[in-house]
C-alpha atoms as a PDB file:
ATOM      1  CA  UNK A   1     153.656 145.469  83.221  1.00  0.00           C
ATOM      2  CA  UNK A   2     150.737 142.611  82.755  1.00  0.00           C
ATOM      3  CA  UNK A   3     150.791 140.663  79.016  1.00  0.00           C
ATOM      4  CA  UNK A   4     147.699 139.678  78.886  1.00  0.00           C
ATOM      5  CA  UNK A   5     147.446 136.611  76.737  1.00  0.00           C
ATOM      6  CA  UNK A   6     144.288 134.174  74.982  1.00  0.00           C
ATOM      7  CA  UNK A   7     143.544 130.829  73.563  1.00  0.00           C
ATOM      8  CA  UNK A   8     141.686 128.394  73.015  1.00  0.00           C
ATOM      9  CA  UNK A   9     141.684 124.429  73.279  1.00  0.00           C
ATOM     10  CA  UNK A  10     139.347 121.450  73.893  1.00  0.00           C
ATOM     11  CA  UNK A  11     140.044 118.577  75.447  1.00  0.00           C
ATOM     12  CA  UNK A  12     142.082 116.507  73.434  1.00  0.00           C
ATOM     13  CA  UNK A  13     144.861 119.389  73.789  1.00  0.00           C
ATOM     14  CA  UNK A  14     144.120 119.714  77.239  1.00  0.00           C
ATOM     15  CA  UNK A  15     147.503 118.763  78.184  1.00  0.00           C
ATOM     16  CA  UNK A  16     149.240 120.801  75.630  1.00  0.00           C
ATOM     17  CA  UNK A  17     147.388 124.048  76.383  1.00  0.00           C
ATOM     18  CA  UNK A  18     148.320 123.090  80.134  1.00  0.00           C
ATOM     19  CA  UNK A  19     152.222 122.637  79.374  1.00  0.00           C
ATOM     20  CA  UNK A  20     151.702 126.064  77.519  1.00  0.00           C
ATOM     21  CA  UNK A  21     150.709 127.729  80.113  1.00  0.00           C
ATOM     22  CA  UNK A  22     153.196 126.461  82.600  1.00  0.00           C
ATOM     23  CA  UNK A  23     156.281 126.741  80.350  1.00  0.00           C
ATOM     24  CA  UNK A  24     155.253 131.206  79.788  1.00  0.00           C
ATOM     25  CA  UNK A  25     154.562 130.930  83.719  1.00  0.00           C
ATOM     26  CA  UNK A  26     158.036 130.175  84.105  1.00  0.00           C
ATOM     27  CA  UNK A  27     159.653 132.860  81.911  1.00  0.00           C
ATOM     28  CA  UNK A  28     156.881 135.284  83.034  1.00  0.00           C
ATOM     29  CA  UNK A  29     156.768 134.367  86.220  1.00  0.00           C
ATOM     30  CA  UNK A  30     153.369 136.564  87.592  1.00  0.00           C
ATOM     31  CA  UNK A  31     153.751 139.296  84.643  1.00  0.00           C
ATOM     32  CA  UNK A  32     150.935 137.945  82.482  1.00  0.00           C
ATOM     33  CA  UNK A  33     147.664 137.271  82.400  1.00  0.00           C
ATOM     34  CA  UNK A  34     145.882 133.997  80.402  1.00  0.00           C
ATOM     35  CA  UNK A  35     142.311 133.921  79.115  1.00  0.00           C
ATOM     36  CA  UNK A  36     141.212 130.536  77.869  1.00  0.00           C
ATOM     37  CA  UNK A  37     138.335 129.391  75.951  1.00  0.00           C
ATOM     38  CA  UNK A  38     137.332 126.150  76.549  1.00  0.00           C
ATOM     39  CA  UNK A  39     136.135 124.533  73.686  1.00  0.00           C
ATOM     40  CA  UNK A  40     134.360 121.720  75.122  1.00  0.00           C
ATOM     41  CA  UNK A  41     133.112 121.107  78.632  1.00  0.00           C
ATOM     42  CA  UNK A  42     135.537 118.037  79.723  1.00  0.00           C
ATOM     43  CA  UNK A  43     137.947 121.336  79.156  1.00  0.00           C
ATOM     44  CA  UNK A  44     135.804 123.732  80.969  1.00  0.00           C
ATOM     45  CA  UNK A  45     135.031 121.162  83.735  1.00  0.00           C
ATOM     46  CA  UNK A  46     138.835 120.680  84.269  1.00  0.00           C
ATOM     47  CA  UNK A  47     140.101 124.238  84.002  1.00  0.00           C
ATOM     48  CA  UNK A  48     137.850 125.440  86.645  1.00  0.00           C
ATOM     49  CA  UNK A  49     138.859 122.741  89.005  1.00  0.00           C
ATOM     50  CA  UNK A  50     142.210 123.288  88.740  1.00  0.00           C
ATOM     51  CA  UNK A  51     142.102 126.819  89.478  1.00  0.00           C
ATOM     52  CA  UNK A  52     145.101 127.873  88.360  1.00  0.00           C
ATOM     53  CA  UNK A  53     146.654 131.426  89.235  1.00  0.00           C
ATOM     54  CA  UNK A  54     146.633 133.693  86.432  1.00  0.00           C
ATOM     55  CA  UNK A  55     143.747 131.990  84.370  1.00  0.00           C
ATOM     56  CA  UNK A  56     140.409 133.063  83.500  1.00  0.00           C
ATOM     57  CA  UNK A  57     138.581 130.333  81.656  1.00  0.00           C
ATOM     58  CA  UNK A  58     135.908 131.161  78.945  1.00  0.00           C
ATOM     59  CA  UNK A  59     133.286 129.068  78.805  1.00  0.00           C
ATOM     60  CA  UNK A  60     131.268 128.186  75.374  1.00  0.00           C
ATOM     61  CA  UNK A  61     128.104 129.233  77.087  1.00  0.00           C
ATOM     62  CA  UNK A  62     129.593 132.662  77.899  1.00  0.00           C
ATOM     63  CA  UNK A  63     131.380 133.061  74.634  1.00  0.00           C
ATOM     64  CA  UNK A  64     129.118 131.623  71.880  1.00  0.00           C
ATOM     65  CA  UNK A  65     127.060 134.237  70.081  1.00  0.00           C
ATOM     66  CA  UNK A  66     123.934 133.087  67.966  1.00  0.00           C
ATOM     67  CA  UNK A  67     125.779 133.410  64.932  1.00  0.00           C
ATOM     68  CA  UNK A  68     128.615 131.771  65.991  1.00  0.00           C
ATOM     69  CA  UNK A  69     126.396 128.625  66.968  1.00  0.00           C
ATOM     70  CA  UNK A  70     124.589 129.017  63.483  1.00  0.00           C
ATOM     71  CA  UNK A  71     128.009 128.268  61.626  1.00  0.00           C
ATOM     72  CA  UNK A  72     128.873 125.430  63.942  1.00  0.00           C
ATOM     73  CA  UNK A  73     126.713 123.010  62.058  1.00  0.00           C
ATOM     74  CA  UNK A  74     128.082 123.360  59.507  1.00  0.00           C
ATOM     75  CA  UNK A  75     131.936 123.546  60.239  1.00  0.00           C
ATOM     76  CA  UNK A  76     134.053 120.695  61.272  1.00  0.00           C
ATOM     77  CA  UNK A  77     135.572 121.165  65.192  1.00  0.00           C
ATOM     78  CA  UNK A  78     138.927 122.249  63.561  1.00  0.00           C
ATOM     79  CA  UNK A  79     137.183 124.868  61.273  1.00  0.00           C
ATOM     80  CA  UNK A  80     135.156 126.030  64.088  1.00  0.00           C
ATOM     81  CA  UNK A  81     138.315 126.436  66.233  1.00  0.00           C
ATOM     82  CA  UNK A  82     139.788 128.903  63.344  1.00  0.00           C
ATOM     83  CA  UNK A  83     136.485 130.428  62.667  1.00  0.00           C
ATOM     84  CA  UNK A  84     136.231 131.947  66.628  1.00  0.00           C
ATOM     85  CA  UNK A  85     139.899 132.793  67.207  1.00  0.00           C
ATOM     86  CA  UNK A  86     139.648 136.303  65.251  1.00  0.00           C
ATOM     87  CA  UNK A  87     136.037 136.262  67.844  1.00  0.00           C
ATOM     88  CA  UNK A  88     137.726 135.187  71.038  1.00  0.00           C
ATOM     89  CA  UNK A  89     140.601 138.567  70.706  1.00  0.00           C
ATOM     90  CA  UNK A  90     137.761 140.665  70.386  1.00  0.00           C
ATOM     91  CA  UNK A  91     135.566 139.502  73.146  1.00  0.00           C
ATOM     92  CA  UNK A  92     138.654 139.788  75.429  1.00  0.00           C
ATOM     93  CA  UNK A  93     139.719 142.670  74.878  1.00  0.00           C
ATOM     94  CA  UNK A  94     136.307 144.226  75.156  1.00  0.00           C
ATOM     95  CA  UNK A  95     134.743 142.142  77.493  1.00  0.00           C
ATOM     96  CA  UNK A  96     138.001 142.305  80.280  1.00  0.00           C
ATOM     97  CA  UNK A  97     138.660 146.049  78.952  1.00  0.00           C
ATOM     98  CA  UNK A  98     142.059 144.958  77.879  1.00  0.00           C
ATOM     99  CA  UNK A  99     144.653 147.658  76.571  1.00  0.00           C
ATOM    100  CA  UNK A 100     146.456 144.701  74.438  1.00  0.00           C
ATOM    101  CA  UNK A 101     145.823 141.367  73.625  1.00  0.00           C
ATOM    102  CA  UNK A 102     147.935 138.390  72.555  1.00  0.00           C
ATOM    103  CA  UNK A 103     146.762 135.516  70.761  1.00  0.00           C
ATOM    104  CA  UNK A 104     148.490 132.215  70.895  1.00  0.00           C
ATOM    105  CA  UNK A 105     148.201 128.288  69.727  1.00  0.00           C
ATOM    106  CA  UNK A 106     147.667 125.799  72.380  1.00  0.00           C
ATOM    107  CA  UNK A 107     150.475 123.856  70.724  1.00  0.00           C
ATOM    108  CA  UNK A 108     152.912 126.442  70.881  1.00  0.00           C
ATOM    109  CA  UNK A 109     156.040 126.358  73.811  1.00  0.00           C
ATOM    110  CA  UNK A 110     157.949 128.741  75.109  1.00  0.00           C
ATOM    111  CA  UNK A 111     161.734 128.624  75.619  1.00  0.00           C
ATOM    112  CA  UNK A 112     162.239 132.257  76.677  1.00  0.00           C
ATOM    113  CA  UNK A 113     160.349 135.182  78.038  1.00  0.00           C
ATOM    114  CA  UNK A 114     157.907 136.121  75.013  1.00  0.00           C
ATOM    115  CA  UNK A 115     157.078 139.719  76.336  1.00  0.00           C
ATOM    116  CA  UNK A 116     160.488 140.917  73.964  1.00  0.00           C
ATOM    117  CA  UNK A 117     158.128 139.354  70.699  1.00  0.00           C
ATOM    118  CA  UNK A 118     155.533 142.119  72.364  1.00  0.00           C
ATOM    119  CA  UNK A 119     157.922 144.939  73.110  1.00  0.00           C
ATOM    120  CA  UNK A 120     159.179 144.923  69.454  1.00  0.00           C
ATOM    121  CA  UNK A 121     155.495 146.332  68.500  1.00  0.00           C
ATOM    122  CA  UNK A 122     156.298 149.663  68.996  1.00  0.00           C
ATOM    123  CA  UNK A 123     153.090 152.008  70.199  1.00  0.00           C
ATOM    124  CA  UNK A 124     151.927 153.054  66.739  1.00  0.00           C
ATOM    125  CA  UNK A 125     151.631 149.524  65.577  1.00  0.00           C
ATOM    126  CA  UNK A 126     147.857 148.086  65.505  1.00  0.00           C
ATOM    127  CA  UNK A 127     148.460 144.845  65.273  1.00  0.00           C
ATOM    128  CA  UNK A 128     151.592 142.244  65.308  1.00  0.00           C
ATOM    129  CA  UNK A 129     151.575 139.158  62.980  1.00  0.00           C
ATOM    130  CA  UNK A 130     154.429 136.308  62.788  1.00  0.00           C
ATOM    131  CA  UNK A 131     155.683 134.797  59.334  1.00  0.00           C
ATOM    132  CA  UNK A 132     155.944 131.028  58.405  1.00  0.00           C
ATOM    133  CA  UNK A 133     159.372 131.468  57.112  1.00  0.00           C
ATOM    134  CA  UNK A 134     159.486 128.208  55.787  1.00  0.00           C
ATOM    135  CA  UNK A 135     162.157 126.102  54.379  1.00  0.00           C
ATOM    136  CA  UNK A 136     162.287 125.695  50.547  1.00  0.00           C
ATOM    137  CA  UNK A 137     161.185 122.068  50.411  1.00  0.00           C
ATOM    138  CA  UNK A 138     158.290 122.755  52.814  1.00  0.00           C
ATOM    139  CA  UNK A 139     156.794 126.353  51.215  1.00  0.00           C
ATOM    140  CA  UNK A 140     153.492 126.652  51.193  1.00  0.00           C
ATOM    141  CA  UNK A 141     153.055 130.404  50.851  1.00  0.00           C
ATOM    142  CA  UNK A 142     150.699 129.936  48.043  1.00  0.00           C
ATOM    143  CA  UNK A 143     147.982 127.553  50.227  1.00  0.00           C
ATOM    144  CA  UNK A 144     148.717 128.201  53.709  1.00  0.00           C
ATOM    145  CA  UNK A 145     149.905 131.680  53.582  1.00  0.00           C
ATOM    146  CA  UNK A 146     152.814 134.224  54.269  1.00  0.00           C
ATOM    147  CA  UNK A 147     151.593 134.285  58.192  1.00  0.00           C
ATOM    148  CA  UNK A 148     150.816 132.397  60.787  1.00  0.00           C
ATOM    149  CA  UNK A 149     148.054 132.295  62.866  1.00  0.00           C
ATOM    150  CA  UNK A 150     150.180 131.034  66.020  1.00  0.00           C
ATOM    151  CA  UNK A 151     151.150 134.415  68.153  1.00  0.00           C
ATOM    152  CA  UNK A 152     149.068 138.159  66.969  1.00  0.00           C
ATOM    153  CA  UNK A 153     148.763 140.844  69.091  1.00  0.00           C
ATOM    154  CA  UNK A 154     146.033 143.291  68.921  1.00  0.00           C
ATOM    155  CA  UNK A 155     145.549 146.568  70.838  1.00  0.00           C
ATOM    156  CA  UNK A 156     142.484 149.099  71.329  1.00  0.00           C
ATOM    157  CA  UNK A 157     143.738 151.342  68.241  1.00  0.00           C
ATOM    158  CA  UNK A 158     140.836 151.910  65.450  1.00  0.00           C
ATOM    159  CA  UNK A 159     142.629 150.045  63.000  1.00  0.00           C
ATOM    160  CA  UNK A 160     143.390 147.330  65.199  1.00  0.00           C
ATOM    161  CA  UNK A 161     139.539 146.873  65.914  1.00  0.00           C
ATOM    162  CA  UNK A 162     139.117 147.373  62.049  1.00  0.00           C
ATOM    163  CA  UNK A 163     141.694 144.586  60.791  1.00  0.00           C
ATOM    164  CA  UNK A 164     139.879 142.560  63.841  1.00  0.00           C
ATOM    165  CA  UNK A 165     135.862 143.222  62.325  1.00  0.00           C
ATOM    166  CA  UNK A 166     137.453 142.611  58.916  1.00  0.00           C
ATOM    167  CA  UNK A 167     139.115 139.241  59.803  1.00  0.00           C
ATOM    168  CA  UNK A 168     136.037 138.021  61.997  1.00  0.00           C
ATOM    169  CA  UNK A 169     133.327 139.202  59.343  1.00  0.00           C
ATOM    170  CA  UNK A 170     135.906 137.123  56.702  1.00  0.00           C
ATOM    171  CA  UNK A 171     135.724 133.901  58.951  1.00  0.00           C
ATOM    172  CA  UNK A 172     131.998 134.270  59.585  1.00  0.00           C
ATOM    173  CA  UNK A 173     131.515 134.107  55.738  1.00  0.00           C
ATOM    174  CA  UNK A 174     134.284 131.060  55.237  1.00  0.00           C
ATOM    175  CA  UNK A 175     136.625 129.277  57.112  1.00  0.00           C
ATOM    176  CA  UNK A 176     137.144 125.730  55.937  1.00  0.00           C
ATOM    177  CA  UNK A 177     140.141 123.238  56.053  1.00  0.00           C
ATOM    178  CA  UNK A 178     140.499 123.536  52.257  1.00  0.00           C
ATOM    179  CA  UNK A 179     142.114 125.956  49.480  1.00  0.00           C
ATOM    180  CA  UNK A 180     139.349 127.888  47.548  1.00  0.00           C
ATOM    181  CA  UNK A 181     139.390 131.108  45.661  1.00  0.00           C
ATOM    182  CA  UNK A 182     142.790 132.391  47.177  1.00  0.00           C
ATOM    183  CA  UNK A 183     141.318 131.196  50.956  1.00  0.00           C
ATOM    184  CA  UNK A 184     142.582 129.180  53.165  1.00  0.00           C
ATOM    185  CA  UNK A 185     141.100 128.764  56.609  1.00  0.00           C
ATOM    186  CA  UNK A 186     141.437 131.898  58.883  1.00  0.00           C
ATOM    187  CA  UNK A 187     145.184 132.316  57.231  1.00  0.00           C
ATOM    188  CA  UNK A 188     145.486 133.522  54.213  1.00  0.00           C
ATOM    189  CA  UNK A 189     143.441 136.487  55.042  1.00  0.00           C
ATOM    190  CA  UNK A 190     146.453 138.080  56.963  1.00  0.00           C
ATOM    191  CA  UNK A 191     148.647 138.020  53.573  1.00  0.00           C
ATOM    192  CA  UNK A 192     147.024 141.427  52.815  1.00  0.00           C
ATOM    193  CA  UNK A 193     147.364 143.018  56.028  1.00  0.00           C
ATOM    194  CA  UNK A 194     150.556 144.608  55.712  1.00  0.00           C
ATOM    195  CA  UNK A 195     149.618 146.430  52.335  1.00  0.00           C
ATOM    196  CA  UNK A 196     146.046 146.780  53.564  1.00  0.00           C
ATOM    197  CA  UNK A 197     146.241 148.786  56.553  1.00  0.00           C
ATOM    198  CA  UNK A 198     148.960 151.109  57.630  1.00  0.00           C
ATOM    199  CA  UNK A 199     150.517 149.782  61.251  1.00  0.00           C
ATOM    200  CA  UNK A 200     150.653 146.385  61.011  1.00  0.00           C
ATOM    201  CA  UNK A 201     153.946 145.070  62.362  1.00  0.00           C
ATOM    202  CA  UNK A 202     155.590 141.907  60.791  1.00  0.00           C
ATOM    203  CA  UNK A 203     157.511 140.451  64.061  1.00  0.00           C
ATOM    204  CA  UNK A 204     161.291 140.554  63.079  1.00  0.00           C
ATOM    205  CA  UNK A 205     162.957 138.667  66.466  1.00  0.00           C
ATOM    206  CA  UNK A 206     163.705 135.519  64.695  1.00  0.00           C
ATOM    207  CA  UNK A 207     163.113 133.302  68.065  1.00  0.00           C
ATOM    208  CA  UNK A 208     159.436 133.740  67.372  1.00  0.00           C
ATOM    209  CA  UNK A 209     157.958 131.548  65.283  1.00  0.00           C
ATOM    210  CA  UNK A 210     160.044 128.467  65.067  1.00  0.00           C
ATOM    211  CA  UNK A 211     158.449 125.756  63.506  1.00  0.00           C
ATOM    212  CA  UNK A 212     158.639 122.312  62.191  1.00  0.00           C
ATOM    213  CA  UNK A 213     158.430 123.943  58.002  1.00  0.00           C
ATOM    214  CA  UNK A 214     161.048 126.807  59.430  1.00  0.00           C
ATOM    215  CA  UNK A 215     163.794 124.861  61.513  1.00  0.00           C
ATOM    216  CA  UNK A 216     165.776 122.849  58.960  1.00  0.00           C
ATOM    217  CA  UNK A 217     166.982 126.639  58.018  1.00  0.00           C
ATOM    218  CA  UNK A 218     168.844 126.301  61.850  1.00  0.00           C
ATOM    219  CA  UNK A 219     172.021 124.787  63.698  1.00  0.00           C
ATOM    220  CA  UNK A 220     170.263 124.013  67.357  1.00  0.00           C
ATOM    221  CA  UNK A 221     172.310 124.006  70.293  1.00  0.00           C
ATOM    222  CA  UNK A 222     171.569 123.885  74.356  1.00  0.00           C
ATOM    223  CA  UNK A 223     173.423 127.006  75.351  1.00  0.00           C
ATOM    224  CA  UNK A 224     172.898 126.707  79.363  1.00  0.00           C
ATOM    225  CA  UNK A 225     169.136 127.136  80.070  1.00  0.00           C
ATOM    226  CA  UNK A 226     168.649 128.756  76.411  1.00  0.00           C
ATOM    227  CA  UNK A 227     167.937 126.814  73.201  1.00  0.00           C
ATOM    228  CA  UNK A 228     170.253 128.937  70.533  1.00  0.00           C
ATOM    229  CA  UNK A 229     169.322 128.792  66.985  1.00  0.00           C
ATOM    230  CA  UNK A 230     171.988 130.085  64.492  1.00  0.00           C
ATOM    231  CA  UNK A 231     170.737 130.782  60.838  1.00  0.00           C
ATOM    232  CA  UNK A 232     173.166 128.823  58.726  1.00  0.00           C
ATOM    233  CA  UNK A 233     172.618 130.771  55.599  1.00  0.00           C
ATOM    234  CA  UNK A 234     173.500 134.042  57.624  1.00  0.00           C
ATOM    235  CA  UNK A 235     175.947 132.259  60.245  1.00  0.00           C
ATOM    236  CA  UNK A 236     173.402 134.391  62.946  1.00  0.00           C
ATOM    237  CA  UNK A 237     172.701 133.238  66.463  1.00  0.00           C
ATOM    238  CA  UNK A 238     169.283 133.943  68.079  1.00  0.00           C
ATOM    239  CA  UNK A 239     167.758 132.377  71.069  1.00  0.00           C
ATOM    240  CA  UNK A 240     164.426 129.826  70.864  1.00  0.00           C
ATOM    241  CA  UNK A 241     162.029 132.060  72.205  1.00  0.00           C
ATOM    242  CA  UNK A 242     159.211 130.148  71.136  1.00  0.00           C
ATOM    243  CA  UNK A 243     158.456 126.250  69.073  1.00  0.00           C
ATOM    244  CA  UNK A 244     155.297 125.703  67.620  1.00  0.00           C
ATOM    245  CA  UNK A 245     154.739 121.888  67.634  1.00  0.00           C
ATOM    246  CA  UNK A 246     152.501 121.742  64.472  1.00  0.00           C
ATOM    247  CA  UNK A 247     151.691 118.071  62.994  1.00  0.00           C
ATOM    248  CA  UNK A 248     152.867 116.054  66.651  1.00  0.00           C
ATOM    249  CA  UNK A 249     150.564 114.000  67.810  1.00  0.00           C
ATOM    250  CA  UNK A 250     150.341 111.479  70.353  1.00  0.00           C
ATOM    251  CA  UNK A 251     148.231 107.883  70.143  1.00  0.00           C
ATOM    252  CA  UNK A 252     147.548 104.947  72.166  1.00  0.00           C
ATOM    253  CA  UNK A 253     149.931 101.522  72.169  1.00  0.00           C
ATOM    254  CA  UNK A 254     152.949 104.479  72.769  1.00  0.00           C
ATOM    255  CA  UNK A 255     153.212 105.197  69.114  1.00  0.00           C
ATOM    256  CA  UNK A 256     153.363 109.401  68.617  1.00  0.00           C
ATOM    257  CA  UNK A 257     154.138 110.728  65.358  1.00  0.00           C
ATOM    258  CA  UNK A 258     156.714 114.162  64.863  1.00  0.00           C
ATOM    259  CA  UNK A 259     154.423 115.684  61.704  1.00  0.00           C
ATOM    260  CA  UNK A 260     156.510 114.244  58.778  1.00  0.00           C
ATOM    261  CA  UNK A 261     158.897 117.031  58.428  1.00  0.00           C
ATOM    262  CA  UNK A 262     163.066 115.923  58.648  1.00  0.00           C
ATOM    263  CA  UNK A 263     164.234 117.333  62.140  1.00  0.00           C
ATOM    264  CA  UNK A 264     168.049 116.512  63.278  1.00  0.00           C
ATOM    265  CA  UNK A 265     168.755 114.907  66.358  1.00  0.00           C
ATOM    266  CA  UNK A 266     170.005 118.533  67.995  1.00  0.00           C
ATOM    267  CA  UNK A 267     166.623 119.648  67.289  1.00  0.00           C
ATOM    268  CA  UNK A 268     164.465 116.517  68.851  1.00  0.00           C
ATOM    269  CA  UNK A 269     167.102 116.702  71.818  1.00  0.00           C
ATOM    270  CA  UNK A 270     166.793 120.214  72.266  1.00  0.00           C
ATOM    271  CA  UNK A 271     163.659 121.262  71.418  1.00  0.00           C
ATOM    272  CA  UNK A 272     161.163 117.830  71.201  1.00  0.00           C
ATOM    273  CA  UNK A 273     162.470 116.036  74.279  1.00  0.00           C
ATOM    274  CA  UNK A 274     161.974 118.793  76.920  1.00  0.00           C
ATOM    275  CA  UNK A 275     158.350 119.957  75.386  1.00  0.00           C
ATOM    276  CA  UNK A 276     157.520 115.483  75.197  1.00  0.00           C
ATOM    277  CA  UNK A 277     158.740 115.233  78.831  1.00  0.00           C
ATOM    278  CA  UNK A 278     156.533 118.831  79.777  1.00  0.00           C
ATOM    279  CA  UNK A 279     153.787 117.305  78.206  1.00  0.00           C
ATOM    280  CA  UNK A 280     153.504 113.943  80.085  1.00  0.00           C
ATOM    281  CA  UNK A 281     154.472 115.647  83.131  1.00  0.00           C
ATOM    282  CA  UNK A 282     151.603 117.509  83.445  1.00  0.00           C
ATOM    283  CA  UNK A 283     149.342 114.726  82.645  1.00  0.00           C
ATOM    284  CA  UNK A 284     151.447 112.788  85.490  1.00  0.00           C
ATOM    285  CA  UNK A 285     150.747 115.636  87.802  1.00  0.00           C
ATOM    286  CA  UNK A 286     146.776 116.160  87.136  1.00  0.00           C
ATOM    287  CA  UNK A 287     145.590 112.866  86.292  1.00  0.00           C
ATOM    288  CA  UNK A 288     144.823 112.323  90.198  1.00  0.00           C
ATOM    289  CA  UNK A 289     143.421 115.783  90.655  1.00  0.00           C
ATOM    290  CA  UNK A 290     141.107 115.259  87.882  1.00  0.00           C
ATOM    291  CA  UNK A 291     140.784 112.946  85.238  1.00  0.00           C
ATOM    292  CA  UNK A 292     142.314 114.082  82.030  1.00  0.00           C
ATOM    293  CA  UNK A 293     141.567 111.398  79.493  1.00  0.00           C
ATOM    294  CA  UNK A 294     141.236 113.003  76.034  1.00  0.00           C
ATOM    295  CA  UNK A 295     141.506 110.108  73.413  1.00  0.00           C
ATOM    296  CA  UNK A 296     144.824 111.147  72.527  1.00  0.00           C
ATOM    297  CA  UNK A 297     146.597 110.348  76.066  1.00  0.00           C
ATOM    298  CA  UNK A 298     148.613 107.071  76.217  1.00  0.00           C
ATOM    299  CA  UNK A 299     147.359 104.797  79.232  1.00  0.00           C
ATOM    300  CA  UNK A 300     150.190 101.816  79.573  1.00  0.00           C
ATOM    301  CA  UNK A 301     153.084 104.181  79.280  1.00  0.00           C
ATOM    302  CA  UNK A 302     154.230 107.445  79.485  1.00  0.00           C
ATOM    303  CA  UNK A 303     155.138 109.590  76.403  1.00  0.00           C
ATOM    304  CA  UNK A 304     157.992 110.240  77.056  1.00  0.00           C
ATOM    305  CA  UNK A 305     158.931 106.995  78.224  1.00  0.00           C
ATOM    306  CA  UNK A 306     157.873 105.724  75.262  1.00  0.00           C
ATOM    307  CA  UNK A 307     159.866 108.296  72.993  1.00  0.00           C
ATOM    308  CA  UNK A 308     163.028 106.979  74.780  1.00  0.00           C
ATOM    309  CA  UNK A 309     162.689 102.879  73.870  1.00  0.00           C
ATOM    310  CA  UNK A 310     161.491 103.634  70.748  1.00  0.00           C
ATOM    311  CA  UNK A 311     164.328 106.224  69.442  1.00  0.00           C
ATOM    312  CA  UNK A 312     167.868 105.753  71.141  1.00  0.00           C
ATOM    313  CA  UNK A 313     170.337 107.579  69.329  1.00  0.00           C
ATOM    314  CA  UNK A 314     174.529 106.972  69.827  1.00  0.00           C
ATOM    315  CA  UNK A 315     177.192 109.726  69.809  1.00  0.00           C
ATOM    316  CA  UNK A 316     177.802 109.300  66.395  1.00  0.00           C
ATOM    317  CA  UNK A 317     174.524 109.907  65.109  1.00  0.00           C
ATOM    318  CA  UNK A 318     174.622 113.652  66.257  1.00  0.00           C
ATOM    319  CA  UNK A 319     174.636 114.801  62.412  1.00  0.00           C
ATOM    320  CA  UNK A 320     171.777 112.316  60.680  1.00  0.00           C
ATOM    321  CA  UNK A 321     168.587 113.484  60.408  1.00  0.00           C
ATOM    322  CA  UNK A 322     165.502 112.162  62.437  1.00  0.00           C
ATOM    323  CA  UNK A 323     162.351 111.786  59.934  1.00  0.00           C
ATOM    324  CA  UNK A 324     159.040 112.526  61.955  1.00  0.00           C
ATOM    325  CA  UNK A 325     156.550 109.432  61.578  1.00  0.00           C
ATOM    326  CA  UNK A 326     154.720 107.061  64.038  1.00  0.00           C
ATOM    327  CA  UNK A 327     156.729 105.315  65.937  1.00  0.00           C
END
């Protein structure tokens, strides 16, 4: 079976979208198919000269409907990115004649084979939404929203292509980077879903959907290839099936910055390490094919490089707690 999979990502997370893509092409191996929007033409430009297997790239041009560009000026790039994703599910799976969808962030990794997160949607679900879960100290239920808009999947059910007309028609009207009337972005629209509509599946696999606001709840430990996670309230083991690197960002003069929330060391060895070293890797790799420069890339050093001098943890430290900030 094919999972066919979209997203969307300009330049600036060139790289990230890139190490996406490579880290569900080897879980997946050749069982999935990616559709990516390009959200600027540096993107495009790069994506099609690369011409990697199991990609079809989306260009603006292609995608962009009148009303779409209408709202663009007057909607920041971020708000513009959230007001097309509920747009860009739709279009593929009409446009490619898709029997199921999957939506997923650019700055999302994958540990494990995500098709299990997929499976778990049995076939009279319409749609298949992820929860923030976060950690007390981090809750923002009441401005960001019970879900996340990181991993959905949609099918070609009617009330899948309802919830998907409702959402889009909802971002169309307003989708800004602030808290207004109960609104939030394209988020908090999906806290009514599961009341609203009949078959909408909450995912339950606790490897999907680890986050920065979530993973303080988790003991992390390198178990072979496998990242486990083991809920400490509920002494439960699950495996990392997929990290969603909200809030890390990289800058020039090797500084990065981790988002602000307190990870352990288990979690930056297990989990921010590998996706760091992924990252650079592929900007290592390309850089020669074709010049990746987004404003975010460092030029001296490389990132993970620079993660190394700046952080060096001993034995002992194994139990503090690493604070996410610019280096």
């Amino acid at each position: 079976m094919i999972y066919n999979y979209c997203t969307l990502f300009d330049s600036n997370f060139l790289t990230r979208g890139l190490a996406m893509y490579e880290s569900l092409r080897r879980y997946s191996g050749d069982a999935f198919h990616m559709y990516i929007l390009a959200f600027d033409g540096t993107a495009y430009d790069c994506l099609i000269a690369l011409n990697l297997p199991l990609i079809t790239v989306i260009s603006m041009a292609d995608f962009e409907t009148d009303a779409l560009k209408q709202l663009k000026k007057h909607r920041a790039q971020n708000e513009y990115c959230w007001t097309c994703t509920p747009s860009l599910i739709r279009y593929c799976l009409d446009q490619y004649n898709l029997d199921c969808c999957t939506y997923v962030d650019a700055d999302i990794y994958f540990f494990s084979d995500p098709s299990v997160l997929i499976q778990e949607m049995k076939s009279e679900a319409s749609a298949l939404i992820t929860e923030h879960r976060y950690t007390l100290q981090y809750d923002q239920t009441e401005t960001s929203g019970i879900y996340c808009v990181q991993f959905m999947t949609f099918n070609q059910t009617h009330e899948s292509k309802q919830i998907l007309h409702q959402w889009e028609k909802q971002c169309h009207e307003w989708c800004f980077a602030r808290c207004e009337d109960g609104k939030f972005g394209d988020q908090k629209y999906l806290d009514t879903w599961p009341e609203q509509f009949e078959n909408v599946h909450v995912l339950q696999n606790m490897g999907g959907g680890v986050a920065p606001w979530n993973v303080q709840q988790y003991r992390v430990e390198q178990r072979g290839d496998n990242v486990q996670c083991i809920d400490i309230q509920r002494n439960a083991p699950f495996d990392l099936i997929f990290y969603h690197f909200h809030g890390l960002r990289f800058y020039e003069f090797n500084k990065l910055t981790l988002g602000g929330y307190d990870l352990s060391v288990a979690v930056r060895d297990c989990i921010y390490k590998p996706y760091i070293q992924h990252v650079d890797s592929v900007f290592q790799k390309y850089r020669d094919q074709y010049p990746i420069v987004p404003h975010e890339i460092l030029k001296k050093e490389s990132w993970m490089t620079a993660f190394l001098k700046k952080i060096k943890l001993k034995k002992e430290e194994e139990n503090t707690v690493f604070k996410g900030s610019v280096l």
